[in-house]
N, C-alpha and C. Protein backbone atom coordinates (compact mmCIF):
# COMPACT_ATOMS: atom_id res chain seq x y z
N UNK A 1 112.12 121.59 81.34
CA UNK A 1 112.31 121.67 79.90
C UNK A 1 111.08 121.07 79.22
N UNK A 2 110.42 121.99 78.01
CA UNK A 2 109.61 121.25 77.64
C UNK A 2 109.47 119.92 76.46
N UNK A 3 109.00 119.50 76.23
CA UNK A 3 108.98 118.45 75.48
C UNK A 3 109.81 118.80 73.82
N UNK A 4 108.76 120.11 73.71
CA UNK A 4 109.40 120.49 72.27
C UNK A 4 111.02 121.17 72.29
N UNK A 5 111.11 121.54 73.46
CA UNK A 5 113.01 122.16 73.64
C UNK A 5 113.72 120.14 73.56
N UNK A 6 113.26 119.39 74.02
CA UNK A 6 114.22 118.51 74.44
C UNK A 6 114.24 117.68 73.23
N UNK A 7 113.22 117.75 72.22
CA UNK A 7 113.38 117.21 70.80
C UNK A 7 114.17 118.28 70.05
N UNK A 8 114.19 119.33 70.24
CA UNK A 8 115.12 120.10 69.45
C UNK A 8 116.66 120.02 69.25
N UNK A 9 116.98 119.26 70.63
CA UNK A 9 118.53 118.93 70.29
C UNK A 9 119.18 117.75 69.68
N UNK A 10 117.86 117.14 69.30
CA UNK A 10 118.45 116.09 67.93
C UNK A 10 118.85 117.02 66.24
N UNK A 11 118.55 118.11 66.39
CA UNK A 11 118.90 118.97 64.95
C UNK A 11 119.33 120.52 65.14
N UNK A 12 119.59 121.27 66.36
CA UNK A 12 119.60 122.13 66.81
C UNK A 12 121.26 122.05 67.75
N UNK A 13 122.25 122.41 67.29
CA UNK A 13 123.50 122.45 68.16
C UNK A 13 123.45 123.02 69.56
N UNK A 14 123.15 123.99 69.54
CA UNK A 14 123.06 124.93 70.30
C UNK A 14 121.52 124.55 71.75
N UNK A 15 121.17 123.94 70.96
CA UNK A 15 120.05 123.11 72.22
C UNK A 15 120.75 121.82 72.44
N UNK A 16 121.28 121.41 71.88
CA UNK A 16 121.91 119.57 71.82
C UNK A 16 123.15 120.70 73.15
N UNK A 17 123.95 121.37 73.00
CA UNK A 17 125.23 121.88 74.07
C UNK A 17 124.87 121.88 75.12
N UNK A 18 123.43 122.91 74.89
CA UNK A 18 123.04 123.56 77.02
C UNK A 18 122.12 121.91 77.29
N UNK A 19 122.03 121.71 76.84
CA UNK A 19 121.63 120.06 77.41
C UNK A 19 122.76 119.12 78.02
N UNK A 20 123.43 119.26 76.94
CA UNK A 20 124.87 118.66 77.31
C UNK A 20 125.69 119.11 78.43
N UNK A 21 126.26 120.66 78.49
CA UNK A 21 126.76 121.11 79.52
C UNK A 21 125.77 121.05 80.89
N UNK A 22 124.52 120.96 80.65
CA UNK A 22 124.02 120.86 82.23
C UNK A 22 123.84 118.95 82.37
N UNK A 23 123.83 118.38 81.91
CA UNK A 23 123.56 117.39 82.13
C UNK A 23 124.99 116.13 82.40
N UNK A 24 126.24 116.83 81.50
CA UNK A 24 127.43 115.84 81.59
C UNK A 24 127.57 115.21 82.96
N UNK A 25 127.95 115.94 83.58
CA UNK A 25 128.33 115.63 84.84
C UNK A 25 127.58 114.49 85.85
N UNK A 26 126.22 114.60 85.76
CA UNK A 26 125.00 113.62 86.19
C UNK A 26 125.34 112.91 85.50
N UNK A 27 125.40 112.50 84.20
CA UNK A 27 125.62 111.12 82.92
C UNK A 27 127.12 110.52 83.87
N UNK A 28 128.27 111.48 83.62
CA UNK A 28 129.68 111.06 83.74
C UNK A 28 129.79 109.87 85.24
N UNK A 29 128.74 110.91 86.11
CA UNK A 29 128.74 110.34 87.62
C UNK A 29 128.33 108.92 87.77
N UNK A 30 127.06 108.88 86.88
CA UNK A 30 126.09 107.48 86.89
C UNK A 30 127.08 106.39 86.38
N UNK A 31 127.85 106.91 85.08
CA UNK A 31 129.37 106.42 84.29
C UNK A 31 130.01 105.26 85.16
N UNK A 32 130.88 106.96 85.60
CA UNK A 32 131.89 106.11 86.90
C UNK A 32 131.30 105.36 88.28
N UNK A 33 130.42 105.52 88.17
CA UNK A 33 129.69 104.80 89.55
C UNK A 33 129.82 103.07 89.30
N UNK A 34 129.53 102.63 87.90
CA UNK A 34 129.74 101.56 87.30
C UNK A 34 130.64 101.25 86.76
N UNK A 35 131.80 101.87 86.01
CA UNK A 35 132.71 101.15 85.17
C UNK A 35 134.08 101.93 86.07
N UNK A 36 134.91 100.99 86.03
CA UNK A 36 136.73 101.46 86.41
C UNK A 36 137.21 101.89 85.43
N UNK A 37 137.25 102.22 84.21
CA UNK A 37 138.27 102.14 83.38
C UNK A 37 137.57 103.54 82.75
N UNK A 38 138.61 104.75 83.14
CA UNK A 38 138.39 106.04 82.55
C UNK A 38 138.32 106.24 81.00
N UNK A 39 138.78 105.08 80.38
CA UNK A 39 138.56 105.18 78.74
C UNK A 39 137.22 104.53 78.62
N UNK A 40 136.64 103.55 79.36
CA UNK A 40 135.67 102.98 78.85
C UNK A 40 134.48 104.06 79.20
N UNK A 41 135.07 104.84 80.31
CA UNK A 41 133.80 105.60 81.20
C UNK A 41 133.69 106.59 80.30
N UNK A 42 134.29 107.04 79.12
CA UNK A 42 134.73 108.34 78.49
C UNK A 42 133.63 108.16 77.34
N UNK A 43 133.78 106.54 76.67
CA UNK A 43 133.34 106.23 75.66
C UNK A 43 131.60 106.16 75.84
N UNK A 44 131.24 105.46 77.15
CA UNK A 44 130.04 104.65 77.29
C UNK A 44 129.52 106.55 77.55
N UNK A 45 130.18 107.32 78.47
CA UNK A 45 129.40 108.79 78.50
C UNK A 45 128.65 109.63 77.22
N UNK A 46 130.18 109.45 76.08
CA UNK A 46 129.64 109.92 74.92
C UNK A 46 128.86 109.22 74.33
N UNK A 47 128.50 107.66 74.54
CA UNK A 47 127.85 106.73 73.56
C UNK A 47 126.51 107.40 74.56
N UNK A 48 126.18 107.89 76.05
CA UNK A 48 124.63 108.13 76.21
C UNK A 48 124.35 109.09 75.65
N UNK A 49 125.51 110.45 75.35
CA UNK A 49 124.58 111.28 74.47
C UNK A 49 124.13 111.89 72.90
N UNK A 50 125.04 110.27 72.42
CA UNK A 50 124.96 109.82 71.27
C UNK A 50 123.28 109.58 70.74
N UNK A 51 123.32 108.26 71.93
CA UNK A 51 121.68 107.87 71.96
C UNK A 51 120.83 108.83 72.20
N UNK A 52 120.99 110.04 73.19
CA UNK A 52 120.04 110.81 73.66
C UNK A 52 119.69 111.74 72.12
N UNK A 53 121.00 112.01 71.42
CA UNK A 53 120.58 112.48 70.09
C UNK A 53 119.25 111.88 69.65
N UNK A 54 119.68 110.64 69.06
CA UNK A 54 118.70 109.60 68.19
C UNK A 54 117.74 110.01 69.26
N UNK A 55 117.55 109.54 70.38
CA UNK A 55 115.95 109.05 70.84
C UNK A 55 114.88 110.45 71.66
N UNK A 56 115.76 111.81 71.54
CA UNK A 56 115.40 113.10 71.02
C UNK A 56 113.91 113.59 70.71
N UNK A 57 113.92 113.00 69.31
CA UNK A 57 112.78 113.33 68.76
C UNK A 57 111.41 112.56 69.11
N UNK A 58 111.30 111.27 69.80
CA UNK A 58 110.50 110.31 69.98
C UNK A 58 110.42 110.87 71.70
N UNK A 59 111.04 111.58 72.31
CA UNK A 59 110.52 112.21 73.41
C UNK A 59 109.06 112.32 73.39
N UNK A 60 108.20 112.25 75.11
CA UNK A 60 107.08 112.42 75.39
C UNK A 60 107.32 112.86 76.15
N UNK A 61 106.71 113.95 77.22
CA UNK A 61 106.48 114.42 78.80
C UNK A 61 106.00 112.75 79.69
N UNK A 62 105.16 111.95 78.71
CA UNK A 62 104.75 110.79 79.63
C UNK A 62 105.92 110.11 79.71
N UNK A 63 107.03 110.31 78.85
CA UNK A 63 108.16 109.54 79.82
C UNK A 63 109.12 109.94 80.86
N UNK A 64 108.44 110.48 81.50
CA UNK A 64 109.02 111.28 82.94
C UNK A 64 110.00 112.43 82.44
N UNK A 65 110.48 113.24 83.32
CA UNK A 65 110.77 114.31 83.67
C UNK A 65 112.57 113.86 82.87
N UNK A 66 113.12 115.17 81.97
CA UNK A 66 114.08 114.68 80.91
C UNK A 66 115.10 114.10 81.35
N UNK A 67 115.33 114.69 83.04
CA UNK A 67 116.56 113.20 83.53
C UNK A 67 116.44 112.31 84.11
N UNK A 68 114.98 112.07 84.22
CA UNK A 68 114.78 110.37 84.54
C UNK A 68 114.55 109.97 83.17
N UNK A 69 114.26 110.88 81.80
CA UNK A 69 114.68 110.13 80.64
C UNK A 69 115.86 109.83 80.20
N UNK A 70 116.77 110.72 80.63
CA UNK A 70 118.68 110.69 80.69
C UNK A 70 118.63 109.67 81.25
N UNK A 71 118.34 109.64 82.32
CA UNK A 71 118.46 108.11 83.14
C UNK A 71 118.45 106.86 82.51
N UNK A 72 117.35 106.87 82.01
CA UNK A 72 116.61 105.71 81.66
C UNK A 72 117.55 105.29 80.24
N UNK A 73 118.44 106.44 79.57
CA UNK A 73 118.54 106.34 78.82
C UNK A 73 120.12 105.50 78.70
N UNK A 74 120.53 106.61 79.62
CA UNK A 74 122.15 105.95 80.24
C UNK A 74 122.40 104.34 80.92
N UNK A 75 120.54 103.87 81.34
CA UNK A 75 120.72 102.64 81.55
C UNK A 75 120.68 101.42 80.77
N UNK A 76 120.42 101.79 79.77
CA UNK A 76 120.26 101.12 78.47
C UNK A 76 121.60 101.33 77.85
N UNK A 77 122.61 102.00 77.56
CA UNK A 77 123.72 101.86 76.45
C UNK A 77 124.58 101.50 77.87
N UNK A 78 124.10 101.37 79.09
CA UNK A 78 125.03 100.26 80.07
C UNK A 78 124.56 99.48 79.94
N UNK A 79 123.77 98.82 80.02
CA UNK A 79 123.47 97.03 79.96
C UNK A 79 123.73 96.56 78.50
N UNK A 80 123.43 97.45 77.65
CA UNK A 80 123.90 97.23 76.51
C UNK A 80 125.56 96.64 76.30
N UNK A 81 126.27 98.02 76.71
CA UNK A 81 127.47 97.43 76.96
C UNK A 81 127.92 95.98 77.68
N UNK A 82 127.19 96.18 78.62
CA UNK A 82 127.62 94.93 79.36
C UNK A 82 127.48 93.37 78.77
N UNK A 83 126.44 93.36 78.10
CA UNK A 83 126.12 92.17 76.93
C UNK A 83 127.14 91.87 76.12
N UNK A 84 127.84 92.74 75.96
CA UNK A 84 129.50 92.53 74.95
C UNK A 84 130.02 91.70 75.47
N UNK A 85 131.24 91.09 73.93
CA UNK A 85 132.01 90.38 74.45
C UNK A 85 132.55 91.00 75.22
N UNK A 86 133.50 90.65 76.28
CA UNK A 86 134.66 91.58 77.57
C UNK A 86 135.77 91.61 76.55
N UNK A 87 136.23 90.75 76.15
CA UNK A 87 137.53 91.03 75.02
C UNK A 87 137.29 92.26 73.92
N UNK A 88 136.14 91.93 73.51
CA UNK A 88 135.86 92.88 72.43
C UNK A 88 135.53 93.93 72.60
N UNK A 89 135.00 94.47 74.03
CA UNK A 89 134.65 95.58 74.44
C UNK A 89 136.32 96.24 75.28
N UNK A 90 136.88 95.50 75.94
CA UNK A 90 138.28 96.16 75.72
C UNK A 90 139.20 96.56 75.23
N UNK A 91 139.18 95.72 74.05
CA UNK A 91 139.61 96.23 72.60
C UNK A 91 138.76 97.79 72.28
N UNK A 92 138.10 97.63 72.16
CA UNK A 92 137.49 98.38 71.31
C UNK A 92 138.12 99.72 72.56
N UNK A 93 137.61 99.62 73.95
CA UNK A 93 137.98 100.79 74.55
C UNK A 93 139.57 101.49 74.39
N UNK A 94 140.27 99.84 73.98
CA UNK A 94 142.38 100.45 73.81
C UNK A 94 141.62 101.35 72.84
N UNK A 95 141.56 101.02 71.55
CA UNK A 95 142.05 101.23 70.64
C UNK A 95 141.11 103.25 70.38
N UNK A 96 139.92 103.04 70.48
CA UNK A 96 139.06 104.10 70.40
C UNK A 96 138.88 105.22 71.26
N UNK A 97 138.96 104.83 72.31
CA UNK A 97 139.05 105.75 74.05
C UNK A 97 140.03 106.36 73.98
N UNK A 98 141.68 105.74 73.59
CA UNK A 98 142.75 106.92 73.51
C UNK A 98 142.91 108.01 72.39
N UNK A 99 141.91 107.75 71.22
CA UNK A 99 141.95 108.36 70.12
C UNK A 99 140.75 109.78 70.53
N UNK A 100 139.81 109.31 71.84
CA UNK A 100 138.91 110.51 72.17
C UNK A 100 139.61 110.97 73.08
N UNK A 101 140.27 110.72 74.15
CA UNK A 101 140.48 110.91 75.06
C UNK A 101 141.63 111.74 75.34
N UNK A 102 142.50 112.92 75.64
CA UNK A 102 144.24 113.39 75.84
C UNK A 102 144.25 112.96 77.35
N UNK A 103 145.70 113.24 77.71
CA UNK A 103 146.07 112.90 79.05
C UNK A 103 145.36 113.65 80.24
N UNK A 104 144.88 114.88 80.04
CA UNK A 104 144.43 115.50 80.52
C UNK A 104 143.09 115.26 81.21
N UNK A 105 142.25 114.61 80.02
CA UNK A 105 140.85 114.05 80.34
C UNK A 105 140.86 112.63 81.14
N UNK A 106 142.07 112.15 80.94
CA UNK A 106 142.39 110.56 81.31
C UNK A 106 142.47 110.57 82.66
N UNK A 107 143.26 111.66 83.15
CA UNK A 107 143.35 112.01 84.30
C UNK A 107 142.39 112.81 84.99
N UNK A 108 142.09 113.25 84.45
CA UNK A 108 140.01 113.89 85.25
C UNK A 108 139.65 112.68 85.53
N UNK A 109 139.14 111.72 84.45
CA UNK A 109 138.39 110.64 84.86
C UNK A 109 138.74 110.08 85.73
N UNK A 110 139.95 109.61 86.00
CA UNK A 110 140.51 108.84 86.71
C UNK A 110 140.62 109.08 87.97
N UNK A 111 140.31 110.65 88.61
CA UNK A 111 140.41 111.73 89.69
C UNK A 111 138.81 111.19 90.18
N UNK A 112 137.99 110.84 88.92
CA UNK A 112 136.35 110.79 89.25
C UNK A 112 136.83 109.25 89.62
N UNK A 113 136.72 108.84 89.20
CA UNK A 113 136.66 107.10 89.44
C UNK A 113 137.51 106.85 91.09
N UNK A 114 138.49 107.35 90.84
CA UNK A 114 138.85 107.22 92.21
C UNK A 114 138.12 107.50 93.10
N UNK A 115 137.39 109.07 93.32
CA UNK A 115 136.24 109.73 94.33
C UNK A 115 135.40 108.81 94.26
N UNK A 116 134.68 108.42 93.28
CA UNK A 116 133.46 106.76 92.95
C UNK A 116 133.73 105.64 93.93
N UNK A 117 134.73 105.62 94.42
CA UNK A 117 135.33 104.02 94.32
C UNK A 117 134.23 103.08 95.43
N UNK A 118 133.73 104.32 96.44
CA UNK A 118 132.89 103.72 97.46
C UNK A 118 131.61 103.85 96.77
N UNK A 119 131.05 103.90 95.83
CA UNK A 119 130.17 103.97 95.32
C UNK A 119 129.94 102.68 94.01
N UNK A 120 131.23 102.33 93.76
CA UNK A 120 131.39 101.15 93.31
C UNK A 120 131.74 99.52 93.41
N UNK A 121 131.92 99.91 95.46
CA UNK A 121 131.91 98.89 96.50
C UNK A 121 129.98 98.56 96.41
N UNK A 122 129.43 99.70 96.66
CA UNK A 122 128.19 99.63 97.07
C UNK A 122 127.40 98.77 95.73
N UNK A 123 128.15 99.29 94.57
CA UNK A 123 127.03 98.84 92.92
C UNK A 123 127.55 97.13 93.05
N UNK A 124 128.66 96.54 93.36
CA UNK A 124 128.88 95.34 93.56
C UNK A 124 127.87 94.49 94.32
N UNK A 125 127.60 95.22 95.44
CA UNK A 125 126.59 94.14 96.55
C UNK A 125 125.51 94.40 95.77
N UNK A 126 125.12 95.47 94.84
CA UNK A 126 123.38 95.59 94.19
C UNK A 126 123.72 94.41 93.47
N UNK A 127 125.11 94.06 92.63
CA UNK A 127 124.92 93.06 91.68
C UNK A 127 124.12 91.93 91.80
N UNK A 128 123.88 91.41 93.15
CA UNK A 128 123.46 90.40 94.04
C UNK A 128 121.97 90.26 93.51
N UNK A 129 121.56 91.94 93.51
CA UNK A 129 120.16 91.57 93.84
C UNK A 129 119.59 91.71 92.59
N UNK A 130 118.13 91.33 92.21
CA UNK A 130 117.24 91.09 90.97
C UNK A 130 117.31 92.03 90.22
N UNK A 131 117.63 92.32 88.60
CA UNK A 131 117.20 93.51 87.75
C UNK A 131 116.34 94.15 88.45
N UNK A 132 115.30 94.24 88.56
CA UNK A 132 114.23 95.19 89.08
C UNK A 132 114.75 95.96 90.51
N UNK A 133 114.74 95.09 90.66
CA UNK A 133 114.98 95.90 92.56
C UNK A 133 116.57 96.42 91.90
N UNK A 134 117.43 96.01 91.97
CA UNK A 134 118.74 96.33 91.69
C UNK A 134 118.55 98.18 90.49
N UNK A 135 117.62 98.24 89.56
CA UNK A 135 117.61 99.07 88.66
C UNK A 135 116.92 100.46 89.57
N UNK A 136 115.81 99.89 90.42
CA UNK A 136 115.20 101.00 91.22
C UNK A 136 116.34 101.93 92.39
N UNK A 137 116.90 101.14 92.64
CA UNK A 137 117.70 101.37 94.06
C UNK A 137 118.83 102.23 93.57
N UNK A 138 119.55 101.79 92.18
CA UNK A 138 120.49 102.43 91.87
C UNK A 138 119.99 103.98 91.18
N UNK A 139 119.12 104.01 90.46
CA UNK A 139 118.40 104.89 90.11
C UNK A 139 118.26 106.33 91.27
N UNK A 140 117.15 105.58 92.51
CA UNK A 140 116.93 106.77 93.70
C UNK A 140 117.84 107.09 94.58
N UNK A 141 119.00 105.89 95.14
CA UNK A 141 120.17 106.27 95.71
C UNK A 141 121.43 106.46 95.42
N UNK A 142 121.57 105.97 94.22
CA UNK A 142 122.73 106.63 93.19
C UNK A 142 122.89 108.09 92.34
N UNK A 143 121.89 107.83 91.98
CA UNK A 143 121.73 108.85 90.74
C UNK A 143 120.85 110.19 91.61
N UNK A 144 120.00 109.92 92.47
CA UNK A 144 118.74 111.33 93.02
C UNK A 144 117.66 111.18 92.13
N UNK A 145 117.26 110.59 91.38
CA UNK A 145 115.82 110.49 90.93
C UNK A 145 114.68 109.99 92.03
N UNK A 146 114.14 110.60 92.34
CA UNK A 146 112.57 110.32 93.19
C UNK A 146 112.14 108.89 92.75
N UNK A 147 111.47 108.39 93.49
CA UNK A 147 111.14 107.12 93.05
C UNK A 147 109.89 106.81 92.06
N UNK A 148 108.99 108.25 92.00
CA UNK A 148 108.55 108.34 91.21
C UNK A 148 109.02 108.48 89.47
N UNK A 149 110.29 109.11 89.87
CA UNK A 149 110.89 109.21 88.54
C UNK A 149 111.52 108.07 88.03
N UNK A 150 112.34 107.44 88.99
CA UNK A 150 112.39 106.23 88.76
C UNK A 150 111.45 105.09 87.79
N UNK A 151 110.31 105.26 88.72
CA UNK A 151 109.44 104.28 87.75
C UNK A 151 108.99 104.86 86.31
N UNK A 152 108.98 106.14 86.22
CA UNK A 152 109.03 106.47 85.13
C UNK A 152 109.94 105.61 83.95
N UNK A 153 110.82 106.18 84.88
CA UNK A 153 112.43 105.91 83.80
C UNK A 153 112.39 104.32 83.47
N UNK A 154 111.82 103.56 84.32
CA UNK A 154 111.90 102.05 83.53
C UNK A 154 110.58 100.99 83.57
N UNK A 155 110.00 102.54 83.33
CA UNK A 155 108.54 102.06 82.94
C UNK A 155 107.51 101.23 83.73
N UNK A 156 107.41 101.29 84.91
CA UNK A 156 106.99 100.67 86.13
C UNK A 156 105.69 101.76 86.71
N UNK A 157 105.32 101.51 87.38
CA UNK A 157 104.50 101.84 88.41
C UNK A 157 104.76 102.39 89.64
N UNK A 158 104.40 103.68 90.04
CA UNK A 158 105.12 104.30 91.05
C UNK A 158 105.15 103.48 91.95
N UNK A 159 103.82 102.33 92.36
CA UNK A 159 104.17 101.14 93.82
C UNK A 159 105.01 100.46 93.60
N UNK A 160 104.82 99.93 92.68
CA UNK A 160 105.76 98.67 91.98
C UNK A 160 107.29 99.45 92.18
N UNK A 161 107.72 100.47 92.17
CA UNK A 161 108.65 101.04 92.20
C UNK A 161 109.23 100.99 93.63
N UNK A 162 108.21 101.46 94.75
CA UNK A 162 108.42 101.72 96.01
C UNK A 162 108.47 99.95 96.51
N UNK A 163 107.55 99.26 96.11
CA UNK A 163 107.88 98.04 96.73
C UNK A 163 109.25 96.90 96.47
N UNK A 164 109.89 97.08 95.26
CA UNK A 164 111.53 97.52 95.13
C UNK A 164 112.23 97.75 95.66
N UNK A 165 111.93 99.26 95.68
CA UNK A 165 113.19 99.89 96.41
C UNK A 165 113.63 99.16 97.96
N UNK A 166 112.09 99.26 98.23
CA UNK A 166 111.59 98.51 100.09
C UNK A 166 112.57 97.19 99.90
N UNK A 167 112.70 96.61 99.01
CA UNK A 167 112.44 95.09 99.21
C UNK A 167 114.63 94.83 99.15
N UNK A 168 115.15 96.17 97.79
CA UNK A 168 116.03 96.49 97.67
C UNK A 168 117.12 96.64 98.79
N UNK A 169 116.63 97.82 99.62
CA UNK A 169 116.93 98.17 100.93
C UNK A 169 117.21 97.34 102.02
N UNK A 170 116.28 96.37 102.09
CA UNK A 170 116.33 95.24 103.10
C UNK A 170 117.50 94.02 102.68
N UNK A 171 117.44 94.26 101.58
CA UNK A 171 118.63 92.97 101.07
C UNK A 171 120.34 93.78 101.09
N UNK A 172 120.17 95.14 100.79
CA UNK A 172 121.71 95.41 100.97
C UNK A 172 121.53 95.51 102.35
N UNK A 173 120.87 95.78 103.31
CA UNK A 173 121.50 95.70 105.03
C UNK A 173 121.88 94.45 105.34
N UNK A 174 121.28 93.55 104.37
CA UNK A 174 121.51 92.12 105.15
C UNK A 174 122.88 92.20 104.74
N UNK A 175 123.27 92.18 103.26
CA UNK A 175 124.08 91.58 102.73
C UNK A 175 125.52 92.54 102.85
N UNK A 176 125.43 93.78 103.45
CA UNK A 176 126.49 95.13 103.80
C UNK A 176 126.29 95.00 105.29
N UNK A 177 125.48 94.85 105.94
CA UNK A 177 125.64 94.98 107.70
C UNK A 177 125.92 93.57 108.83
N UNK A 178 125.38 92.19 108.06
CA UNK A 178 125.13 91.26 108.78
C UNK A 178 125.31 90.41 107.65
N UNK A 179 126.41 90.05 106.96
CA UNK A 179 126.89 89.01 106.04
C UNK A 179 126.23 87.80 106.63
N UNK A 180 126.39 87.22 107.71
CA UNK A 180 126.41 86.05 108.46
C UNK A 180 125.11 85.12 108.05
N UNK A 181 124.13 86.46 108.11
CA UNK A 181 122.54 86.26 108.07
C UNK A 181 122.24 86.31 106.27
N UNK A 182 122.01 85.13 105.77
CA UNK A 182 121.34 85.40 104.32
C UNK A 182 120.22 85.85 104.37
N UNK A 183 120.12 86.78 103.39
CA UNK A 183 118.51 87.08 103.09
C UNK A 183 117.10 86.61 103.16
N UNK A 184 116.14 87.47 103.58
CA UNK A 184 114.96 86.56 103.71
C UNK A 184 114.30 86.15 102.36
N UNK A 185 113.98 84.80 102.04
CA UNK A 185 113.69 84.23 100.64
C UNK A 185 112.16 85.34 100.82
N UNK A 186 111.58 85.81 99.39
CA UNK A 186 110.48 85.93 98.93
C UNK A 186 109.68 85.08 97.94
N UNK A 187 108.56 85.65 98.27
CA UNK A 187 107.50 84.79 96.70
C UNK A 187 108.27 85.81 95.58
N UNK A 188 108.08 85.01 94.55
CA UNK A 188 108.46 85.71 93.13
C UNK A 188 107.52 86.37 93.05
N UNK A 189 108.12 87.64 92.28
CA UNK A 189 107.19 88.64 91.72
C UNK A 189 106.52 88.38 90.84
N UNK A 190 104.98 88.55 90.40
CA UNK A 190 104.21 88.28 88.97
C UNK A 190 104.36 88.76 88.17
């Protein structure tokens, strides 16, 4: 897609849809991979392509390829979320999530979240490890972005990316294959 199609669906319906229909499903997945709660997963989905509206027009090709910009984008109104109060962000999911949501959709999600669930064993042990490494790893083995795209998506350096992922990799075997054994300490990153 080119740069000028993917700014068009901030004012253009009909480009904002075929974006939408090819892309839900990748957003919904990345969703449920992280959150349990099919109302919250419903809300935080529509809140990425809320944002993807707004941040539309400020598109570049230099910010990688448009779904490592989806990416990048869906990772931001999650951490975002996550900064919330927990009270206030459950509230907000009672009260708003059942007003988007019918039984019908409640129960899709909930069909997804369940299929997720080993995928949300796995996002627990990333919790462990550093923003950086933790953001790369979930990115190329969660989501399928190349690791090049990856660094795109959070603005890194394709090495800087790969030495991550490397460093990523080695800490979930320790910490998923050989509990017993803690991790090997590193120098901090500069």
């Amino acid at each position: 897609m080119s740069p000028e199609k993917l700014q068009r669906i901030a004012h253009d319906t009909a480009s904002f849809e075929a974006f939408y229909r090819q892309h839900f499903d990748a957003v919904l997945g990345f969703v449920t991979r992280r959150v349990g709660d099919p109302q919250l997963a419903g809300d935080l989905t529509a809140e990425v392509f809320l944002a993807v509206i707004e941040a539309a027009p400020k598109y570049r090709a230099g910010l990688g390829e448009p779904r490592a910009w989806l990416f990048g984008i869906a990772r931001i109104v999650l951490a975002s979320n996550r900064r919330r109060h927990s009270r206030e962000r459950r509230a907000n999911a009672r009260v708003q999530g059942r007003r988007l949501l019918d039984e019908n959709d409640v129960e899709r999600i909930q069909e997804r979240i369940d299929a997720d669930s080993r995928s949300r064993e796995l996002y627990e042990a990333l919790e462990h490890l550093p923003d950086g490494e933790r953001a790369v790893i979930e990115l190329t083995a969660l989501d399928g972005l190349s690791t090049s795209e990856a660094a795109a998506s959070l603005g890194i350096r394709p090495v800087t990316a790969r030495v991550r992922l490397h460093r990523a990799r080695s800490a979930l075997r320790g910490r998923l294959f050989d509990e017993d054994t803690p991790p090997t300490p590193r120098p901090m990153e500069a």
